[in-house]
PDB file of N, CA and C in Angstrom:
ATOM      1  N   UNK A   1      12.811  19.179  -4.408  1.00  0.00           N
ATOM      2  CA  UNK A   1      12.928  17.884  -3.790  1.00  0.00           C
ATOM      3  C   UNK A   1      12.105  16.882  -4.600  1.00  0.00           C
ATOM      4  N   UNK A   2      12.453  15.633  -4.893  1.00  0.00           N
ATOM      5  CA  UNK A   2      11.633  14.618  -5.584  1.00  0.00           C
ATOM      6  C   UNK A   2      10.589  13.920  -4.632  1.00  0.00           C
ATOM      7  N   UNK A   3       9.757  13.251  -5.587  1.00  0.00           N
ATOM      8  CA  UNK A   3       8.885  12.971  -4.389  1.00  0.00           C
ATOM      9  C   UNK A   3       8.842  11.098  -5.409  1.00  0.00           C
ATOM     10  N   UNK A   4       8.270  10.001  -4.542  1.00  0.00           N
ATOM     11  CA  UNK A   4       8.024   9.396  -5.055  1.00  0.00           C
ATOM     12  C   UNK A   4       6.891   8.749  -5.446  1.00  0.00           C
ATOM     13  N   UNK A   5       6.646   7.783  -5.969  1.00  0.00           N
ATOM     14  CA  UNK A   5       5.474   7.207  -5.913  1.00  0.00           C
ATOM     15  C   UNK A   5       4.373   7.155  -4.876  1.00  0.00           C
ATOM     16  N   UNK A   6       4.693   6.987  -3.628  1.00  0.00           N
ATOM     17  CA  UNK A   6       4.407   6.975  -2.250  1.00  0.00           C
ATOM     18  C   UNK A   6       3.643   8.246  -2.152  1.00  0.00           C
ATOM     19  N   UNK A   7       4.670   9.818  -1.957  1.00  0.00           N
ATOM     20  CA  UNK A   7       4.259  10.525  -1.709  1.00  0.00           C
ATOM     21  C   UNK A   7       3.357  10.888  -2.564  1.00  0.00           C
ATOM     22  N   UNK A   8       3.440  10.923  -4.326  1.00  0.00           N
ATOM     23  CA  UNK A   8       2.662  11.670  -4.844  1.00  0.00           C
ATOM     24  C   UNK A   8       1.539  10.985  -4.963  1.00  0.00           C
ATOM     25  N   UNK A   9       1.403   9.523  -4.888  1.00  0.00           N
ATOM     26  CA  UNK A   9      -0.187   9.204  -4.404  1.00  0.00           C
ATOM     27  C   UNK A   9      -0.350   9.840  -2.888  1.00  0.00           C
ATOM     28  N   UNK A  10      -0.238   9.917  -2.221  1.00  0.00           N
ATOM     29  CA  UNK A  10      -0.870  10.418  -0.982  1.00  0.00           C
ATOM     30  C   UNK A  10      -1.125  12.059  -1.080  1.00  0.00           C
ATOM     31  N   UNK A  11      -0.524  12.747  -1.729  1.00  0.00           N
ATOM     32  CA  UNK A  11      -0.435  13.902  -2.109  1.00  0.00           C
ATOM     33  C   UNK A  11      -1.794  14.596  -3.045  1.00  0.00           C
ATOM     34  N   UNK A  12      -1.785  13.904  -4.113  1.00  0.00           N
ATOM     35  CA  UNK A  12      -2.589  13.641  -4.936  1.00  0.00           C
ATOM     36  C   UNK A  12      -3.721  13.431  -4.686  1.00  0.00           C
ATOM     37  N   UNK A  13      -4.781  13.540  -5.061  1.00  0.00           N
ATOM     38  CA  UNK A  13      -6.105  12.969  -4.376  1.00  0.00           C
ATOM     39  C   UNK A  13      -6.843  12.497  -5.713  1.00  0.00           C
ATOM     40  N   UNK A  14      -6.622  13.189  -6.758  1.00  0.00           N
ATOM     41  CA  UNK A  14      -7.100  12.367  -8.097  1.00  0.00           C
ATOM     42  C   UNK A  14      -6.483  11.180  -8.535  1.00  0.00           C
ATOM     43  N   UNK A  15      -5.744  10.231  -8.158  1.00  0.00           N
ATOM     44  CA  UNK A  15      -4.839   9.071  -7.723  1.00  0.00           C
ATOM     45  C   UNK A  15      -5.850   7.941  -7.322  1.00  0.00           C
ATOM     46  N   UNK A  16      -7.010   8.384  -7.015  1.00  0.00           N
ATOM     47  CA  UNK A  16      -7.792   7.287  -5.835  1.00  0.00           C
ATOM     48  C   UNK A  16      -8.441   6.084  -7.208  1.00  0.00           C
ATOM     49  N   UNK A  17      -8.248   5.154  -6.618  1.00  0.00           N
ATOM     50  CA  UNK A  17      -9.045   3.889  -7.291  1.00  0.00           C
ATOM     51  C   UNK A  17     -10.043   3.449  -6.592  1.00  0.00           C
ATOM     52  N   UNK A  18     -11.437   4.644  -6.468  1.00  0.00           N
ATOM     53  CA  UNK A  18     -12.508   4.033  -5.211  1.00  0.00           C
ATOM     54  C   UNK A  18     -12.967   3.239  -6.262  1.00  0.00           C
ATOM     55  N   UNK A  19     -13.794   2.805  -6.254  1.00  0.00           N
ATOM     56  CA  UNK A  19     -14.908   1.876  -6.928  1.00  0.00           C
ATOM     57  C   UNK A  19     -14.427   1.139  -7.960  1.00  0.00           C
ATOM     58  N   UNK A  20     -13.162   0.550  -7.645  1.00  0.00           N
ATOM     59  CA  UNK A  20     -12.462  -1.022  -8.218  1.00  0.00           C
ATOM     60  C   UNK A  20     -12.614  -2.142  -7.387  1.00  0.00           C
ATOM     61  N   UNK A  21     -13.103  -2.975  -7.928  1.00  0.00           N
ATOM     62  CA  UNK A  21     -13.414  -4.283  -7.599  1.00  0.00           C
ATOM     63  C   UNK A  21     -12.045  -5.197  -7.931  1.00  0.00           C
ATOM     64  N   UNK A  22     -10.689  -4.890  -6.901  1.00  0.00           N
ATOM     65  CA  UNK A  22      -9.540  -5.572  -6.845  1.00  0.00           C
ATOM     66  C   UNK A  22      -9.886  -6.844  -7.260  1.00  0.00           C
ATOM     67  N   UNK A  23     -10.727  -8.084  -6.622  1.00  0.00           N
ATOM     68  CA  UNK A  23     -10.861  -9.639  -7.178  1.00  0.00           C
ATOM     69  C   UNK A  23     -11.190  -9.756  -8.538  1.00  0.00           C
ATOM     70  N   UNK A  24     -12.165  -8.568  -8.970  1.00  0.00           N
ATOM     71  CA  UNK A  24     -12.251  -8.790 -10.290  1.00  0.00           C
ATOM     72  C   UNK A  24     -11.217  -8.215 -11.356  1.00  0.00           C
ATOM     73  N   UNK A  25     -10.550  -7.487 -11.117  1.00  0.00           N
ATOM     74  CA  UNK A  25      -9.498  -6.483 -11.577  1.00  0.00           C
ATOM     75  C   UNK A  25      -7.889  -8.194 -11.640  1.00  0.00           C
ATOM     76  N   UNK A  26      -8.044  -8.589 -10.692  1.00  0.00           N
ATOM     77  CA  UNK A  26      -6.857  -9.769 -10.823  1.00  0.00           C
ATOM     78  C   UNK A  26      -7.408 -10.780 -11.880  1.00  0.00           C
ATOM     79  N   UNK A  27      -8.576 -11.090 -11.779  1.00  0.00           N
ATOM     80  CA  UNK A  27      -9.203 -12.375 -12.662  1.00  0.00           C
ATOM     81  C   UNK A  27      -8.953 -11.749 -14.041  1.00  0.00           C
ATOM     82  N   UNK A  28      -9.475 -10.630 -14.300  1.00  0.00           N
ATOM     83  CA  UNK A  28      -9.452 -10.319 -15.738  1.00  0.00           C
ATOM     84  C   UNK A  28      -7.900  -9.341 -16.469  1.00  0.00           C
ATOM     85  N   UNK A  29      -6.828  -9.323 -15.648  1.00  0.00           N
ATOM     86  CA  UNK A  29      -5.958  -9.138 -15.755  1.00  0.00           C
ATOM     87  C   UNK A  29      -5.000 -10.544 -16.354  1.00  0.00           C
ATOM     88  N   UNK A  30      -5.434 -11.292 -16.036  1.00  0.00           N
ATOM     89  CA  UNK A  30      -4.617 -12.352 -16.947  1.00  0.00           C
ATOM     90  C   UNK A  30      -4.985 -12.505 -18.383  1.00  0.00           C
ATOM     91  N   UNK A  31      -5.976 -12.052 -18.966  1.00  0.00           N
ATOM     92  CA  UNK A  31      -7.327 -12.187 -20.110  1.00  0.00           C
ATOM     93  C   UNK A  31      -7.024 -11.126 -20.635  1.00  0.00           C
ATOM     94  N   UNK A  32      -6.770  -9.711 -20.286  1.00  0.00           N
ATOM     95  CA  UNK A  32      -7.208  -8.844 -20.733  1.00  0.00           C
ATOM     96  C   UNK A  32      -6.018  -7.556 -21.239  1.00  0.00           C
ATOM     97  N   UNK A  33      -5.737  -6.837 -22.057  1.00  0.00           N
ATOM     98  CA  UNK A  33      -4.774  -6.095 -22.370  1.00  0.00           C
ATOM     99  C   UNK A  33      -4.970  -4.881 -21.271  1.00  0.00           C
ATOM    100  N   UNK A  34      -3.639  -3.934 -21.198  1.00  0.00           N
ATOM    101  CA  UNK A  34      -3.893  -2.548 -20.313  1.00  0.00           C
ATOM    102  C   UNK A  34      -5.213  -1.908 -20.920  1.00  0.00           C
ATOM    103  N   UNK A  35      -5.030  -2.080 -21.903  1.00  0.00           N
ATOM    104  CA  UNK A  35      -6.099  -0.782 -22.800  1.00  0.00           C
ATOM    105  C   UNK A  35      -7.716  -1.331 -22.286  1.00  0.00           C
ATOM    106  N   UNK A  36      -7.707  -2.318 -22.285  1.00  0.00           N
ATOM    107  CA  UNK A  36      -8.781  -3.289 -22.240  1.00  0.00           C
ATOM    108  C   UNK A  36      -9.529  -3.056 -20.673  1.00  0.00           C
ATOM    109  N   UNK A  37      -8.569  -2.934 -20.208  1.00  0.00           N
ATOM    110  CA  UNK A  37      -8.701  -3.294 -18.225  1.00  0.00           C
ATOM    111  C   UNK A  37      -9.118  -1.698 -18.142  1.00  0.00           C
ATOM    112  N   UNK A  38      -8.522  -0.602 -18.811  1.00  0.00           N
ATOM    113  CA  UNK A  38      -8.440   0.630 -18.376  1.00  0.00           C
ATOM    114  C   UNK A  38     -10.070   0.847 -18.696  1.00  0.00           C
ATOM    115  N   UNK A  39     -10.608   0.523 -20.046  1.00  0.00           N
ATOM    116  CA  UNK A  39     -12.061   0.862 -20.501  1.00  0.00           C
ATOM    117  C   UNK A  39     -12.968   0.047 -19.268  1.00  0.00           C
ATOM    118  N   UNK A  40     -12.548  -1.367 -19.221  1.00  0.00           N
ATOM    119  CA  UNK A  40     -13.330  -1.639 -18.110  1.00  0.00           C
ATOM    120  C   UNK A  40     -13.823  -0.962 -17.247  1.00  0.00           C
ATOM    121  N   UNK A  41     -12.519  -0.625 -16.227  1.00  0.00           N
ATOM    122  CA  UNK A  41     -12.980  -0.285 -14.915  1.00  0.00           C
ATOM    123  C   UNK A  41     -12.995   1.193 -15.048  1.00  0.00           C
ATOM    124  N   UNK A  42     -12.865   1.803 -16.100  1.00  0.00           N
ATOM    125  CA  UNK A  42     -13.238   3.457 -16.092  1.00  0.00           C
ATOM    126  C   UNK A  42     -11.766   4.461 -15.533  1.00  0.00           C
ATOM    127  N   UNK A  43     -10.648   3.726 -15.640  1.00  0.00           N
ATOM    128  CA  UNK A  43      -9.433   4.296 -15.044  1.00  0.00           C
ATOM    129  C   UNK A  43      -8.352   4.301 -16.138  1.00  0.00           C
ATOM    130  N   UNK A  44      -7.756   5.565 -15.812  1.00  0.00           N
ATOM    131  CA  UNK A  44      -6.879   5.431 -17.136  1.00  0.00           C
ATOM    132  C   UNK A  44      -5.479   4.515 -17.105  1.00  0.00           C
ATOM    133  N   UNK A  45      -4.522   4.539 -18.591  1.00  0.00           N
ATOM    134  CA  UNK A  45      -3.558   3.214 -18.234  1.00  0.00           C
ATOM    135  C   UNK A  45      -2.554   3.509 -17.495  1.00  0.00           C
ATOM    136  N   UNK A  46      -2.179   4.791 -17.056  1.00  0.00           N
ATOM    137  CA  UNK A  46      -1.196   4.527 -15.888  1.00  0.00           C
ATOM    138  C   UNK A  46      -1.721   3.863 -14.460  1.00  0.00           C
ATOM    139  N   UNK A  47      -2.681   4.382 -14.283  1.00  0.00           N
ATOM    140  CA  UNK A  47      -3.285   3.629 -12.971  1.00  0.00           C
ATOM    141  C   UNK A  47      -3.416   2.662 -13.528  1.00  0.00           C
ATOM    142  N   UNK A  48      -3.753   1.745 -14.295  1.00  0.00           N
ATOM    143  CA  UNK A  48      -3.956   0.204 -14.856  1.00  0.00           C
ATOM    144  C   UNK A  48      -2.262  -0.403 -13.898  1.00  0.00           C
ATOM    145  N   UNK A  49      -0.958   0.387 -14.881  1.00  0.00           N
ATOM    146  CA  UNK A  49      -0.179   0.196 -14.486  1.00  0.00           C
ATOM    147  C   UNK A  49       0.528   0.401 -13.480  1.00  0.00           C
ATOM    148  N   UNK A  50       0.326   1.339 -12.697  1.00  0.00           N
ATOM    149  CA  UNK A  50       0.264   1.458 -11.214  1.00  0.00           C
ATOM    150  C   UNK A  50      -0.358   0.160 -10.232  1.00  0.00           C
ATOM    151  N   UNK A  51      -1.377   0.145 -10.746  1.00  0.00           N
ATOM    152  CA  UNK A  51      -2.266  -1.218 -10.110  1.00  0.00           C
ATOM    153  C   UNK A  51      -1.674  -2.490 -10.010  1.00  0.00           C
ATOM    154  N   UNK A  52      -1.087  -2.861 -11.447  1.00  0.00           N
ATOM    155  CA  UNK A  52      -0.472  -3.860 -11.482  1.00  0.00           C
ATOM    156  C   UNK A  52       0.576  -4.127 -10.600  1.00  0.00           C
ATOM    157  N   UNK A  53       1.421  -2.599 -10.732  1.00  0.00           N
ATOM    158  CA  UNK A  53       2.899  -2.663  -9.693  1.00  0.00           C
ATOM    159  C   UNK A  53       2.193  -3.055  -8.299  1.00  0.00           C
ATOM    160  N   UNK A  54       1.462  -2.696  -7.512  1.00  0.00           N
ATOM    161  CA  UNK A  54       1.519  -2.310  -6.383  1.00  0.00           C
ATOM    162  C   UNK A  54       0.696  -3.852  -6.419  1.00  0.00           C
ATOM    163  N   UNK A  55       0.058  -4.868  -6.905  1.00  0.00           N
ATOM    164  CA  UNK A  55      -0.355  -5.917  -7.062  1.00  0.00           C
ATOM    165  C   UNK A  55       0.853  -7.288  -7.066  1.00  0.00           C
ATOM    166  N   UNK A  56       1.809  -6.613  -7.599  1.00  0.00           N
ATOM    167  CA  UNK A  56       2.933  -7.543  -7.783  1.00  0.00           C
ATOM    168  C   UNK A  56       3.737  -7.544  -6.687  1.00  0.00           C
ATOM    169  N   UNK A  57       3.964  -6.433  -5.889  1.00  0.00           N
ATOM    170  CA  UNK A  57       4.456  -6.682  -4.437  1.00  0.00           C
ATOM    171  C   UNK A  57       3.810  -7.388  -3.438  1.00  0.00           C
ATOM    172  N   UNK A  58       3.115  -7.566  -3.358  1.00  0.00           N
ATOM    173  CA  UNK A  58       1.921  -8.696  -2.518  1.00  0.00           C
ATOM    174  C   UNK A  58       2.005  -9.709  -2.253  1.00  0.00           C
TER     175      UNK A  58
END
């Protein structure tokens, strides 16, 4: 059975983005490349890009 985005973050538990500072994560997202944002906040670039998606539905 497939699972999607949904499930396999909830599934997942290494998925979690605790200790992101979302306001600062939007400010320096206009400034800043994936690669750039990922060293920042200590998360790698699919979650960068994950972040973004789930930022753009909002």
């Amino acid at each position: 059975m497939r699972a999607g985005n949904k499930q396999t973050g909830a599934t997942n538990g290494h998925h979690q983005l605790i200790g992101v500072d979302f306001h600062d994560f939007i400010q320096k997202e206009q400034n800043a490349t994936n690669y750039e944002l990922a060293l920042e906040f200590g998360i790698s670039l699919g979650d960068v890009k994950d972040l973004k998606k789930r930022l753009s539905r909002n």
